[in-house]
Protein backbone atom coordinates (compact mmCIF):
# COMPACT_ATOMS: atom_id res chain seq x y z
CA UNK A 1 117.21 186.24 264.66
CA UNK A 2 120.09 183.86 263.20
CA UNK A 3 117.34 181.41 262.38
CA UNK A 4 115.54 184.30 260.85
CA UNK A 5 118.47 184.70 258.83
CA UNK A 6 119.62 181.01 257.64
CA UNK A 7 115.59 180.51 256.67
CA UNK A 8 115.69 183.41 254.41
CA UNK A 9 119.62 182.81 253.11
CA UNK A 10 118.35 179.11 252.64
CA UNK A 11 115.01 179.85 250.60
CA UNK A 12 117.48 182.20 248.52
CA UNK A 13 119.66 179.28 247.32
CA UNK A 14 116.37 177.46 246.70
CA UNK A 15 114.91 180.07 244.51
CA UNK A 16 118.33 180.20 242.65
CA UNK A 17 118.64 176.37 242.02
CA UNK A 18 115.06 176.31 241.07
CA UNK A 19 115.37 179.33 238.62
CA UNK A 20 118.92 177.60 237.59
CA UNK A 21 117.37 174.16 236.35
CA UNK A 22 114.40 175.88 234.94
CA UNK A 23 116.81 177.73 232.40
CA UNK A 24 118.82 174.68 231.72
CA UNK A 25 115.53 173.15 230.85
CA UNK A 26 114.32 175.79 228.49
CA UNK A 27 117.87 175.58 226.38
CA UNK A 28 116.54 172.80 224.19
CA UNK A 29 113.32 173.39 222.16
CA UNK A 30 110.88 170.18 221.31
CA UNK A 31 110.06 169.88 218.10
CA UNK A 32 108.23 166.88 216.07
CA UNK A 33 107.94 166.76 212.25
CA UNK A 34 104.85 168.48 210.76
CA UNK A 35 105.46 171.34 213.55
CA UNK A 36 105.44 175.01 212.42
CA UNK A 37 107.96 177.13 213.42
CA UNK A 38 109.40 180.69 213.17
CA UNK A 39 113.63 180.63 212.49
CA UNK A 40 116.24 182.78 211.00
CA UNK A 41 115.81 183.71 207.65
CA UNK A 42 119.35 184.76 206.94
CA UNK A 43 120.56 182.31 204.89
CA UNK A 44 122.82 179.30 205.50
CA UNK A 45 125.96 181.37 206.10
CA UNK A 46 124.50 182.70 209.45
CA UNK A 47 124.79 180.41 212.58
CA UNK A 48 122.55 182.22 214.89
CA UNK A 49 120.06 178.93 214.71
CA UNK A 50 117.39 181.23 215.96
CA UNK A 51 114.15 179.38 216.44
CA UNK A 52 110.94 180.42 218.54
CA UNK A 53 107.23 179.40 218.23
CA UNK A 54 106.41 183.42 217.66
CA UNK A 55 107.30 185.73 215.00
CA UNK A 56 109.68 188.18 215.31
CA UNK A 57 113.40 188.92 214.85
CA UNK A 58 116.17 186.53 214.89
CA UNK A 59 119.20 187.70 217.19
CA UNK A 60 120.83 189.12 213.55
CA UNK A 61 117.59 191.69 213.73
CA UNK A 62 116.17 190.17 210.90
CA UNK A 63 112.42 189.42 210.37
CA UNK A 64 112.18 185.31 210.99
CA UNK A 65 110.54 183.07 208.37
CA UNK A 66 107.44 180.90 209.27
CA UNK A 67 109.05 177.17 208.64
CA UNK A 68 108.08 173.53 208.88
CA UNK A 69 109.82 171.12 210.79
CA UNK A 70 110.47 168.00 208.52
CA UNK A 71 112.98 165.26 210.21
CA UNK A 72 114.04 165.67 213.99
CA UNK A 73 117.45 164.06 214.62
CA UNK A 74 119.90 164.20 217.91
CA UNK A 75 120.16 167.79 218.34
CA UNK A 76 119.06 169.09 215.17
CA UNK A 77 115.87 169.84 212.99
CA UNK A 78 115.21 170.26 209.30
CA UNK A 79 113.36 172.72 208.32
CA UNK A 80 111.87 173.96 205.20
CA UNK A 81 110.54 177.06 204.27
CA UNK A 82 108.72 179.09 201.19
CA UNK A 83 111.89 180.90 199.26
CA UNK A 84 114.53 178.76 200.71
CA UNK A 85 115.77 176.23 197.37
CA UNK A 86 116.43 173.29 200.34
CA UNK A 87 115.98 172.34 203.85
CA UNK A 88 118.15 174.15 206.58
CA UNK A 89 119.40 172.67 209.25
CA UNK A 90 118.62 174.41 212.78
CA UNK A 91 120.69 173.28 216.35
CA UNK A 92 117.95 172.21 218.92
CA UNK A 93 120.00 173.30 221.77
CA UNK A 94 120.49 177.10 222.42
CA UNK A 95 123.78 178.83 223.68
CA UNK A 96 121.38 181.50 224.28
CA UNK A 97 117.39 181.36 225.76
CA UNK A 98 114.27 183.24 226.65
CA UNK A 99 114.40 184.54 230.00
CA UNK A 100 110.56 185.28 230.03
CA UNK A 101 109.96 182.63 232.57
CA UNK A 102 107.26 179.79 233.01
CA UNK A 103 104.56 181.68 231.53
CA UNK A 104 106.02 182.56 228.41
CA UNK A 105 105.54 180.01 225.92
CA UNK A 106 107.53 181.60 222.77
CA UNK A 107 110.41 178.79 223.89
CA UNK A 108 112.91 180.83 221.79
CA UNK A 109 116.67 179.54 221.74
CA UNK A 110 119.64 181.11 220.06
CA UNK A 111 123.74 180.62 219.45
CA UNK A 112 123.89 184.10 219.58
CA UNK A 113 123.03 186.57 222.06
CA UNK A 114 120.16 189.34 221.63
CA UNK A 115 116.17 189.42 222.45
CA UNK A 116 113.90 187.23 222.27
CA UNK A 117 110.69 187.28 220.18
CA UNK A 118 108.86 188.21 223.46
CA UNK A 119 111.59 191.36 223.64
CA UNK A 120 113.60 190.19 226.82
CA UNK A 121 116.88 189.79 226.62
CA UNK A 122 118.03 186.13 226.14
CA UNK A 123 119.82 184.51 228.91
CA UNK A 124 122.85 182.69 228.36
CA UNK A 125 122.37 178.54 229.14
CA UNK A 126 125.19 176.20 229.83
């Protein structure tokens, strides 16, 4: 019975480490120049730096704007889009991040919290 126990307690803490790194992991989206993506469309006053490869809302509720990526630096991408006068710069790393899990490939990140474009609500990273 007790090693009944310390199996299940002990493929509990794996689970949770394993779930853990996976989230760290998804905090930072990968993005090259030339790549399409869908981000805020609030304007550069807002620092939500919402970005996810589907279309939806942003964590301000707004509709996002279909962008391209067009210089990746250390934790930040340019992006331009049709209606915005210059590039915006976007943070690469989330505060916030899709808790949809390994199947869900909308990799959406966030400063902010709120749901993602797949409708979950975003987890926070650290």
């Amino acid at each position: 019975m007790k090693k009944t126990l310390l199996v299940v307690v002990g493929m509990v803490l794996a689970l949770g480490l394993i779930a853990a790194a996976y989230a760290a992991l998804k905090s930072k989206i990968e993005l090259k120049a030339g790549d399409e993506i869908y981000a805020c469309n609030c304007g550069e006053a807002c620092n939500c730096d919402t970005m996810s490869r589907n279309a939806g809302k942003c964590t301000c509720g707004k509709e996002m704007i279909k962008a391209q990526v067009t210089r990746v630096e250390e934790g930040k991408a340019s992006l331009s889009a049709a209606g915005w006068e210059k590039e915006r710069t976007f943070k690469t790393a989330g505060q916030y991040a899709c808790a949809c899990g390994p199947a869900c490939k909308c990799d959406t990140i966030s400063q902010n919290q709120g749901k993602c474009t797949c409708g979950t609500d975003m987890q926070k990273v650290n």
